[in-house]
Structures are given as structure tokens and as C-alpha cells.
N, C-alpha and C. Protein backbone atom coordinates (compact mmCIF):
# COMPACT_ATOMS: atom_id res chain seq x y z
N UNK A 1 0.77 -1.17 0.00
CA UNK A 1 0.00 0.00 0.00
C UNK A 1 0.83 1.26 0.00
N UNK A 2 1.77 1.13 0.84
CA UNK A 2 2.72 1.93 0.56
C UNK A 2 3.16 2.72 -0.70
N UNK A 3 3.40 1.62 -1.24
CA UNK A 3 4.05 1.96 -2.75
C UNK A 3 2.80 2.66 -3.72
N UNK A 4 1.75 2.17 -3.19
CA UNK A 4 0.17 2.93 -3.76
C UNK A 4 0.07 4.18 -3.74
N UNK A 5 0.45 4.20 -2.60
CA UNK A 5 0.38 6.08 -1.80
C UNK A 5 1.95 6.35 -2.59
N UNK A 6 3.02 6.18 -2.78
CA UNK A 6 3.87 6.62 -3.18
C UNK A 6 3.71 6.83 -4.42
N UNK A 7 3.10 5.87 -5.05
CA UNK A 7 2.99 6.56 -6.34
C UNK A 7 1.57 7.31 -6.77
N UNK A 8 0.76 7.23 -6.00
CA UNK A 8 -0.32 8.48 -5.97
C UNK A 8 0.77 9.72 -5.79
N UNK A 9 1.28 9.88 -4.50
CA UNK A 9 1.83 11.14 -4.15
C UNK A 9 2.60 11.29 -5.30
N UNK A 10 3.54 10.76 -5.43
CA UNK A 10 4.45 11.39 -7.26
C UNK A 10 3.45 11.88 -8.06
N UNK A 11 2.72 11.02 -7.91
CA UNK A 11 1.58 11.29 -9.55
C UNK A 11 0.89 12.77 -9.24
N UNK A 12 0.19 12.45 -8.04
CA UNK A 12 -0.29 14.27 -7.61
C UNK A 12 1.19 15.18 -7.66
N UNK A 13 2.22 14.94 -7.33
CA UNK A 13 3.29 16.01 -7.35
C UNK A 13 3.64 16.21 -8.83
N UNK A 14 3.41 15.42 -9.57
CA UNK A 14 3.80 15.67 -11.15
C UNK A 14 2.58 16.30 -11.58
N UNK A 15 1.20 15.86 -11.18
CA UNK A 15 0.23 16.93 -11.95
C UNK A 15 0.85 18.19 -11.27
N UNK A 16 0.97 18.28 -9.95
CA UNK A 16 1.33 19.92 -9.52
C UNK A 16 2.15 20.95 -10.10
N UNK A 17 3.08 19.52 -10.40
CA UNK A 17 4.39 20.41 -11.29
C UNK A 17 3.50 20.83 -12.48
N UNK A 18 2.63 20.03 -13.56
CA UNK A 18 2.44 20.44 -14.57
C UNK A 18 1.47 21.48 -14.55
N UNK A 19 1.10 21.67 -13.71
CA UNK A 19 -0.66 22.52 -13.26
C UNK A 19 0.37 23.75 -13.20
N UNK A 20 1.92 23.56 -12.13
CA UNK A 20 2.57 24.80 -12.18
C UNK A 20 3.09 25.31 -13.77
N UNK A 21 3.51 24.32 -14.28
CA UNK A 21 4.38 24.99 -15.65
C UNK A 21 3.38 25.40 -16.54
N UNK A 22 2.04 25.03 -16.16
CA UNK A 22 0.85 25.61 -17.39
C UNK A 22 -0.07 26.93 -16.54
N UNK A 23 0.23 26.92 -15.51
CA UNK A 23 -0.17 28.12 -14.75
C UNK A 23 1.43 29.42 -15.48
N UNK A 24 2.55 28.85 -15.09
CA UNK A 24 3.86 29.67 -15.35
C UNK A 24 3.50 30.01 -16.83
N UNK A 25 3.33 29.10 -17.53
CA UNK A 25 3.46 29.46 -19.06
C UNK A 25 2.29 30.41 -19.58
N UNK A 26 0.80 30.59 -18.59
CA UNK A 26 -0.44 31.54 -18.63
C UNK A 26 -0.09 32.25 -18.23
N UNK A 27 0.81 32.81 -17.39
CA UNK A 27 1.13 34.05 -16.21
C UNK A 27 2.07 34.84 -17.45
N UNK A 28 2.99 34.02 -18.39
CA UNK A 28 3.90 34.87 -19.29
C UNK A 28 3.67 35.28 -20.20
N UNK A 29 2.30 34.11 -20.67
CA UNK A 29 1.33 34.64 -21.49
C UNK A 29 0.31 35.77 -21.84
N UNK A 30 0.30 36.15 -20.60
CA UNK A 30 -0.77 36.88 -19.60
C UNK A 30 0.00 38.27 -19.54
N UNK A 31 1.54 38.35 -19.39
CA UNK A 31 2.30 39.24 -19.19
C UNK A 31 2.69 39.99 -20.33
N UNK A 32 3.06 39.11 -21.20
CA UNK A 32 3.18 39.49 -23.03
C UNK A 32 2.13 40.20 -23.29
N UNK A 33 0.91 39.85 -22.95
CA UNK A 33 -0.27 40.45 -23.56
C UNK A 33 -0.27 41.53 -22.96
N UNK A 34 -0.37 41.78 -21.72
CA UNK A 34 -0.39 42.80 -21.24
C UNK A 34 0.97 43.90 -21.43
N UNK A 35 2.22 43.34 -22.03
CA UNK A 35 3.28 44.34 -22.51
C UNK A 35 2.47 44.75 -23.77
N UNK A 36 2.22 43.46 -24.76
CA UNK A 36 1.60 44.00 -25.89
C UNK A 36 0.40 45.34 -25.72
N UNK A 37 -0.55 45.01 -25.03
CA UNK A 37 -1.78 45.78 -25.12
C UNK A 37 -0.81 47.15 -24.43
N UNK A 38 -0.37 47.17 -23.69
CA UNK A 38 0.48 48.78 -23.10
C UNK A 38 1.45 49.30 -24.61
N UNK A 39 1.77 49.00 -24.70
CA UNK A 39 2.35 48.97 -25.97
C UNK A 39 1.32 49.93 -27.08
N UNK A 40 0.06 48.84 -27.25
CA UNK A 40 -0.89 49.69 -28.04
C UNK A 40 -1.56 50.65 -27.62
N UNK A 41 -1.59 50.82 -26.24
CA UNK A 41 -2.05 51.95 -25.59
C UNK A 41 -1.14 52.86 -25.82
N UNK A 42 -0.20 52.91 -25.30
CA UNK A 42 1.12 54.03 -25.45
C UNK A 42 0.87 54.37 -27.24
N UNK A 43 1.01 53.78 -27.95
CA UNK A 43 0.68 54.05 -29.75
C UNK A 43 -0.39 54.70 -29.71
N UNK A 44 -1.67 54.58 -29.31
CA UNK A 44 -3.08 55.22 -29.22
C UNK A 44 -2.67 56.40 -28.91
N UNK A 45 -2.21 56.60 -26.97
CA UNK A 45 -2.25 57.56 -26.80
C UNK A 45 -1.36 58.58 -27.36
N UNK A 46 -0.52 58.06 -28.20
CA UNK A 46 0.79 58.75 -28.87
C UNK A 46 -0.29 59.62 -30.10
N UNK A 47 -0.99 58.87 -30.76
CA UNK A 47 -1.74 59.19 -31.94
C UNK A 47 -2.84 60.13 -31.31
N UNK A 48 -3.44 59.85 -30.17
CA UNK A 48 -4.03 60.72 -29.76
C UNK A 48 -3.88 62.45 -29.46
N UNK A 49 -2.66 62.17 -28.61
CA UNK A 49 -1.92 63.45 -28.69
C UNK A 49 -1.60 64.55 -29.99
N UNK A 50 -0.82 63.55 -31.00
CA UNK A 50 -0.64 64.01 -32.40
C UNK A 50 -2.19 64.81 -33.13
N UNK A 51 -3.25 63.92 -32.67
CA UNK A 51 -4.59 64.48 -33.39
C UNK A 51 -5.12 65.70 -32.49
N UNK A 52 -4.66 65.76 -31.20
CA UNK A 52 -5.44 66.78 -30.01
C UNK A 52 -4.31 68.36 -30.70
N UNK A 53 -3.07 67.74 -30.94
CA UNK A 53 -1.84 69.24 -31.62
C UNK A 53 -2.84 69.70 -33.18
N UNK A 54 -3.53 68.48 -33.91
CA UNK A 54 -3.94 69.38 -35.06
C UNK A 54 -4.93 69.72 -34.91
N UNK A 55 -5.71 69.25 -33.70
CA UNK A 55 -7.28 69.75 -33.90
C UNK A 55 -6.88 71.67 -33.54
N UNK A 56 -5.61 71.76 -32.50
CA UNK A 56 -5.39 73.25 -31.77
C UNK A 56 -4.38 74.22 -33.05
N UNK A 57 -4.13 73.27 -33.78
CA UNK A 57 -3.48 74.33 -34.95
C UNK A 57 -4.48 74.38 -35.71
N UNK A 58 -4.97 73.37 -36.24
CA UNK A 58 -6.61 73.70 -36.90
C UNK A 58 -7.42 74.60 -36.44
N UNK A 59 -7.46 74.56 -35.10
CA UNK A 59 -8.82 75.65 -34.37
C UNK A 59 -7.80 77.35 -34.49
N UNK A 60 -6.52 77.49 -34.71
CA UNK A 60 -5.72 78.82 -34.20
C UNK A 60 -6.11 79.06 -35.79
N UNK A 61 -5.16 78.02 -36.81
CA UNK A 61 -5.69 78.96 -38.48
C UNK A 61 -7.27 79.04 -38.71
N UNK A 62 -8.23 78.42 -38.57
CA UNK A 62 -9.84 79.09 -38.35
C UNK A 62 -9.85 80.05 -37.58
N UNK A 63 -9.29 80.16 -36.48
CA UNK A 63 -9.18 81.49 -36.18
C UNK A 63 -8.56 83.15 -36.86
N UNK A 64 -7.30 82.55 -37.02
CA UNK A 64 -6.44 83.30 -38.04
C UNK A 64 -7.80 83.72 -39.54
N UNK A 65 -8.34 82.58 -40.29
CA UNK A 65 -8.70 82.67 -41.36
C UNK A 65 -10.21 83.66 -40.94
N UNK A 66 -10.96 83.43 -39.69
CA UNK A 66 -11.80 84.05 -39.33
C UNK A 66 -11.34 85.69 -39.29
N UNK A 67 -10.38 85.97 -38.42
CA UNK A 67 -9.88 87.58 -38.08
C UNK A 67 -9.41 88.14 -39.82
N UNK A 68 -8.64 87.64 -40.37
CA UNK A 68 -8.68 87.95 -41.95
C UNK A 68 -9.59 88.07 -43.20
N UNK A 69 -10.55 87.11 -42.72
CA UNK A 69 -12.56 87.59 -43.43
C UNK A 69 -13.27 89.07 -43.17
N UNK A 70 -12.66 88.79 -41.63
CA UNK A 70 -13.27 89.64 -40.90
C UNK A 70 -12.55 90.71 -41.53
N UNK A 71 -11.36 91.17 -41.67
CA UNK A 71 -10.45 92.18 -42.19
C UNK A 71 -10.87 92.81 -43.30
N UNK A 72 -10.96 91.97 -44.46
CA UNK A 72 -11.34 91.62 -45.82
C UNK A 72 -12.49 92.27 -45.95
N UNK A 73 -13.44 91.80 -44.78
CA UNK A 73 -15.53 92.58 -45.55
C UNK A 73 -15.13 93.90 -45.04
N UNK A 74 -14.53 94.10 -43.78
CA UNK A 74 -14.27 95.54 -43.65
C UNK A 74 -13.14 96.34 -44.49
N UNK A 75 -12.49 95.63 -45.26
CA UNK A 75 -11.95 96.54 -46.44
C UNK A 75 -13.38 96.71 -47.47
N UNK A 76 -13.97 96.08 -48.04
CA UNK A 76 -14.97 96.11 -48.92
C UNK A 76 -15.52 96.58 -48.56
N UNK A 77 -16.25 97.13 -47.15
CA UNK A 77 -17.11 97.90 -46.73
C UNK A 77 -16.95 99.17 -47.04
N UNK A 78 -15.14 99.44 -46.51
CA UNK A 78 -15.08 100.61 -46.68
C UNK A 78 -14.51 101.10 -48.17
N UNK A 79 -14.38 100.27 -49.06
CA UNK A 79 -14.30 100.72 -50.64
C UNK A 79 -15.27 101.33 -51.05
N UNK A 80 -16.21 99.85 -50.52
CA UNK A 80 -17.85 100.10 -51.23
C UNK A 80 -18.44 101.62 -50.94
N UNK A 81 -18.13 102.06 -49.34
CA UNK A 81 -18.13 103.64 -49.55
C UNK A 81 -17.98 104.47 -50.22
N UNK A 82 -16.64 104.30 -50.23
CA UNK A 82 -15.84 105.21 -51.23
C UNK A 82 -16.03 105.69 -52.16
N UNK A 83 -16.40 104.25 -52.70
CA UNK A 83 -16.84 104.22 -54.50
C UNK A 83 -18.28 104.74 -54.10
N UNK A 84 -19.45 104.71 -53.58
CA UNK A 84 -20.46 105.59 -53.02
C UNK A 84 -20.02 106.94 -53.50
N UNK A 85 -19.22 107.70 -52.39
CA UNK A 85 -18.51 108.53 -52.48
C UNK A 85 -18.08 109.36 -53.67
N UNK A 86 -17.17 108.63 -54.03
CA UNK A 86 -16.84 108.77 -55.52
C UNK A 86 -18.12 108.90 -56.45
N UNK A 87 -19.20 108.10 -56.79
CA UNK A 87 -19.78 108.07 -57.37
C UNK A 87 -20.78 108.99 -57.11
N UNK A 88 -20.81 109.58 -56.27
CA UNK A 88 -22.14 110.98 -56.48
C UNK A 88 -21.16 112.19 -56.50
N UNK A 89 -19.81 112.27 -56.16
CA UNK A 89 -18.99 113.15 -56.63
C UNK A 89 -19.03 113.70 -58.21
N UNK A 90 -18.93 111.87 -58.67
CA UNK A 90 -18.43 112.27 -60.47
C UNK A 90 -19.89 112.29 -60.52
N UNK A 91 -20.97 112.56 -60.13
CA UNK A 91 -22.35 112.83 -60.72
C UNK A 91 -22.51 114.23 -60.33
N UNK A 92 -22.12 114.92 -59.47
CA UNK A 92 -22.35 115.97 -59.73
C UNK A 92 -21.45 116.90 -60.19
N UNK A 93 -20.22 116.01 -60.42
CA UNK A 93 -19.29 117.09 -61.53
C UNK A 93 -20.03 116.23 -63.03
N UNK A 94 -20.45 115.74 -63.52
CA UNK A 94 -21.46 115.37 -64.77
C UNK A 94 -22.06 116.21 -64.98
N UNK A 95 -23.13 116.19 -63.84
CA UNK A 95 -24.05 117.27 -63.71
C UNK A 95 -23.88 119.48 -64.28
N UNK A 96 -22.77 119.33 -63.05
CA UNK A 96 -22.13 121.02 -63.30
C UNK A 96 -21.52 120.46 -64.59
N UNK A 97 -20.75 119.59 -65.35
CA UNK A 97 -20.19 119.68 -66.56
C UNK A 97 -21.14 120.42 -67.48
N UNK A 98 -22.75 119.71 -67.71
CA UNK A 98 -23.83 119.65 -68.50
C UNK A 98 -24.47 121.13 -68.27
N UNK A 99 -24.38 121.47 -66.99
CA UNK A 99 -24.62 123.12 -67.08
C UNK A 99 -23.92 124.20 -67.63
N UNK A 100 -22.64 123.66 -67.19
CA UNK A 100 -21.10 124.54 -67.59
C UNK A 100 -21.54 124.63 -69.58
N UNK A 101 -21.44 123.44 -69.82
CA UNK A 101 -21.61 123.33 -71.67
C UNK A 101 -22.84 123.46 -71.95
N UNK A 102 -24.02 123.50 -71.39
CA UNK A 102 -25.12 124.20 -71.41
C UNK A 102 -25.06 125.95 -71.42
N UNK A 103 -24.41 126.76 -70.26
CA UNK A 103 -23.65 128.20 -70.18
C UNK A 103 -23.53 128.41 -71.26
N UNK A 104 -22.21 127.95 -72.00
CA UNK A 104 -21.47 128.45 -73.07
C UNK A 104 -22.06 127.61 -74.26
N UNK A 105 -22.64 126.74 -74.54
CA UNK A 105 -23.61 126.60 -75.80
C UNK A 105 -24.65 128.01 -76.05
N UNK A 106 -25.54 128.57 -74.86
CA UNK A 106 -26.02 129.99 -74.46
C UNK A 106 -25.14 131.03 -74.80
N UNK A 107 -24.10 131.21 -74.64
CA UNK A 107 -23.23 132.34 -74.57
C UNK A 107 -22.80 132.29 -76.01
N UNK A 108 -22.44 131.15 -76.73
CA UNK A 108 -21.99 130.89 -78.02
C UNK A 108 -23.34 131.57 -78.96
N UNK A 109 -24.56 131.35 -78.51
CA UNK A 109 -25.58 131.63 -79.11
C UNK A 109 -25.81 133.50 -78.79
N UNK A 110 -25.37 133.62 -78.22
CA UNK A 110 -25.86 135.22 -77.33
C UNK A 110 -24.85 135.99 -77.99
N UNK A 111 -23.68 135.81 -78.38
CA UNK A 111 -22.71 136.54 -79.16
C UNK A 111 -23.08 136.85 -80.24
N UNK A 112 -22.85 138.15 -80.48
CA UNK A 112 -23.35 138.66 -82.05
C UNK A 112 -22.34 137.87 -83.29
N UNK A 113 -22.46 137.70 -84.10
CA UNK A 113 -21.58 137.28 -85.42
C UNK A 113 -21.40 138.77 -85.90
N UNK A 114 -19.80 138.51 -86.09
CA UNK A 114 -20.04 140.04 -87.12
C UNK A 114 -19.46 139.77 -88.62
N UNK A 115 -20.35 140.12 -89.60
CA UNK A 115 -20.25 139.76 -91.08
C UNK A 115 -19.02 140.33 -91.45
N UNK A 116 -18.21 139.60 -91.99
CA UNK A 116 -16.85 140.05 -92.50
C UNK A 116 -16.95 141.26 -93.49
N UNK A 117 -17.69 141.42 -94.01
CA UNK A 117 -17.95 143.08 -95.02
C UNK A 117 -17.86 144.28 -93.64
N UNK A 118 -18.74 143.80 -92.63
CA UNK A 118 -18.71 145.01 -91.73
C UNK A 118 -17.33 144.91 -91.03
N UNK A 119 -16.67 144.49 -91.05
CA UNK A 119 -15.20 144.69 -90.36
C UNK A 119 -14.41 146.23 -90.62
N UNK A 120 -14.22 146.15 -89.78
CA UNK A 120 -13.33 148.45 -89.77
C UNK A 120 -12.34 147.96 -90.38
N UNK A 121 -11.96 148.36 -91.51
CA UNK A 121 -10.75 148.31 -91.69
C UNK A 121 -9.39 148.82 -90.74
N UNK A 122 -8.13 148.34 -91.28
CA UNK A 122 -7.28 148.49 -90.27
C UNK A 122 -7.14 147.93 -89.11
N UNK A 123 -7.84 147.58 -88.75
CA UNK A 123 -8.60 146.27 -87.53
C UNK A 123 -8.52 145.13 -87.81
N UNK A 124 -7.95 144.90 -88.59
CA UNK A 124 -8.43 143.59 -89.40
C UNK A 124 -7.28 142.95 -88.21
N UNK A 125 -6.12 143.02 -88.33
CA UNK A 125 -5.22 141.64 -87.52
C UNK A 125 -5.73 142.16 -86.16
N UNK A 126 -5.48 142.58 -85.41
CA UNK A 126 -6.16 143.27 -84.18
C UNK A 126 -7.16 142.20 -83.79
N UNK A 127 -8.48 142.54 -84.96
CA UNK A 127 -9.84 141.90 -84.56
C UNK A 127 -9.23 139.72 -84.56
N UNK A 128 -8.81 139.88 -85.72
CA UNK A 128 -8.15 138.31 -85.82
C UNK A 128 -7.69 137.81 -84.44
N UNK A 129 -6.65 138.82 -83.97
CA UNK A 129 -6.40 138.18 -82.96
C UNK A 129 -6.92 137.91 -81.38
N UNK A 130 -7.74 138.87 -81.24
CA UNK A 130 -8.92 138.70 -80.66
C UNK A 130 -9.83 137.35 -80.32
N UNK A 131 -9.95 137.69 -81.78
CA UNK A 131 -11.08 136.76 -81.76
C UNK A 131 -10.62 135.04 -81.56
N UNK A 132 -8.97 134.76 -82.18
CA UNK A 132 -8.53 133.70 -82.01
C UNK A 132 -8.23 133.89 -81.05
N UNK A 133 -7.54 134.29 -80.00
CA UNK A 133 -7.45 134.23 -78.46
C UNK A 133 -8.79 133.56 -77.79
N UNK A 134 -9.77 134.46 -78.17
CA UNK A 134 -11.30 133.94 -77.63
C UNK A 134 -11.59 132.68 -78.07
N UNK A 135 -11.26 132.19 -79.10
CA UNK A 135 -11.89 130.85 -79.67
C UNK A 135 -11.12 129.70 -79.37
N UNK A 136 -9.58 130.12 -79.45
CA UNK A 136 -8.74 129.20 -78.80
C UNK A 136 -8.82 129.12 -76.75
N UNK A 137 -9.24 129.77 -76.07
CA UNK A 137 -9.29 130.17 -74.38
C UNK A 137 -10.97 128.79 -74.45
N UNK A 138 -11.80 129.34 -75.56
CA UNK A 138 -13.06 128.80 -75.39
C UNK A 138 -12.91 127.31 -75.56
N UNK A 139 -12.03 126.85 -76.39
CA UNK A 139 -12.15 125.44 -76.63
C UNK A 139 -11.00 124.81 -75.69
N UNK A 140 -10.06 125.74 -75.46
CA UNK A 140 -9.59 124.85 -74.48
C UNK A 140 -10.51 124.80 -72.64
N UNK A 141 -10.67 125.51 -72.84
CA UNK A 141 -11.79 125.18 -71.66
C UNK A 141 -12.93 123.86 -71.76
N UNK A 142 -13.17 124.36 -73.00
CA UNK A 142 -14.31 122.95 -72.77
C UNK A 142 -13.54 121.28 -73.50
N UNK A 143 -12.11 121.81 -74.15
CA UNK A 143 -11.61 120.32 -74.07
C UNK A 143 -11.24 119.95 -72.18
N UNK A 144 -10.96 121.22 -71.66
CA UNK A 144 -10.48 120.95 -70.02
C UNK A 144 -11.60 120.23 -69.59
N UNK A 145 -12.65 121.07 -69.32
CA UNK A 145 -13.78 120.31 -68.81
C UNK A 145 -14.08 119.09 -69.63
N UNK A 146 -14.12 119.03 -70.34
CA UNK A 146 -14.55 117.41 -70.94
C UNK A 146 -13.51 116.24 -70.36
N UNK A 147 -12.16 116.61 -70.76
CA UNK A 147 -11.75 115.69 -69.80
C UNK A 147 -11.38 115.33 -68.58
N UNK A 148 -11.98 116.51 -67.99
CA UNK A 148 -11.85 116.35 -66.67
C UNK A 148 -13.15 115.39 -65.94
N UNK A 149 -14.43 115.53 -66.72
CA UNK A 149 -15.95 114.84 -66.67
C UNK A 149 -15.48 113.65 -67.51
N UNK A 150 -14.85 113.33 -67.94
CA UNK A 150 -15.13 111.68 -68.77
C UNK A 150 -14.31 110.89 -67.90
N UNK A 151 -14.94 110.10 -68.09
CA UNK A 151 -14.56 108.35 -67.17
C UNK A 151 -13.28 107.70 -67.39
């Protein structure tokens, strides 16, 4: 009986051993996995980080791109004035142009003509030059004003 129990007891001490080396070999198993999975955590949280830096450079240039819109309608705002501005300016120099050459279309009409038979003699270059002074002063005025009124 002896030898019964002796070799029970071996036999239970050899399952123990093996119960230990398959417990040892789950525990390293167990340990790997858990280096592995830290491992993929540390990678996650690595990638995480990397995505939290672009979401804050992303959110600073929307910002940036926001304050520069913003810049931008208030340049256009204040063009769009301008040109406002501008534009009832050159309407009422249009305007005084159309009176101004309205004036002297009147004045052109209101001047007597004088018939070349009635001319005084002796007067003759005198009156010439006169009169070309006047005709040359008149047209350069209204070439002035014209281009000063055209677009």
C-alpha cells in the first residue's frame, strides 16, 4: 500500500508540477499580452496626442482665417463707400459739366456774329487776334472740362 500512496503522491506532485508549468506558461502569457496591449495603448495615446496638436493648430488657423474675413468685408465695406462717395462726386461734376456746356452753348448763341464786309478796316489783324485768343481760351476750356468729366 505503501508503494500505492507513493505513487499516488508522485503522480499528484507531477500533476502539480504540470498545473505549475501551465499556470507559469499563462502568467507569461498573460504578461506578453499585457506588454503588448500597453504597448498599443502608449501608440493610441501617442496618436491621440498628435490628433489633439492638429485639432489646436486647426482651431488657431480658423481662427487666423476668421480675423482675416473679418479684415477683408471691412476693407470692402469701406471701398464700397468710397466708391459711393466717388460716385455721387463724379455725378455731380457730370451734372455742373452739363450746365457749364449748357452756359457756353447759351453764350456761343448770345454773341453777335459780325459779317466780314462790316469789319473796320485796319482792324483787321487786331480783330483776328482777338477773336482767335477767344476761340482758342473757349475750346480749351471745354476740351479741359470734358476731360476732366469723362470716365
Amino acid at each position: 500500500m505503501e508503494v500505492k500512496r507513493m505513487d499516488a503522491f508522485e503522480k499528484k506532485k507531477r500533476e502539480e508540477e504540470a498545473e505549475l508549468i501551465n499556470l507559469r506558461y499563462e502568467v507569461d502569457s498573460a504578461k506578453r499580452q499585457i506588454a503588448s496591449l500597453h504597448s498599443m495603448l502608449s501608440a493610441k495615446n501617442r496618436e491621440a496626442a498628435g490628433l489633439r496638436e492638429q485639432l489646436i493648430e486647426r482651431d488657431v488657423l480658423l481662427k487666423e482665417a476668421a480675423g482675416c474675413i473679418g479684415d477683408a468685408l471691412a476693407l470692402c465695406r469701406e471701398q464700397l463707400s468710397q466708391l459711393d462717395r466717388e460716385s455721387r462726386l463724379y455725378m455731380s461734376y457730370e451734372m455742373e459739366w452739363q450746365a457749364i456746356n449748357a452756359r457756353l452753348s447759351r453764350m456761343k448763341d448770345q454773341l453777335p456774329e459780325i459779317p466780314a464786309g462790316e469789319e473796320p478796316e485796319g482792324r483787321d489783324s487786331a480783330l483776328e487776334t482777338v477773336r482767335s485768343r477767344v476761340g482758342s481760351r473757349v475750346e480749351k476750356t471745354g476740351e479741359s472740362l470734358r476731360r476732366m468729366f469723362e470716365p
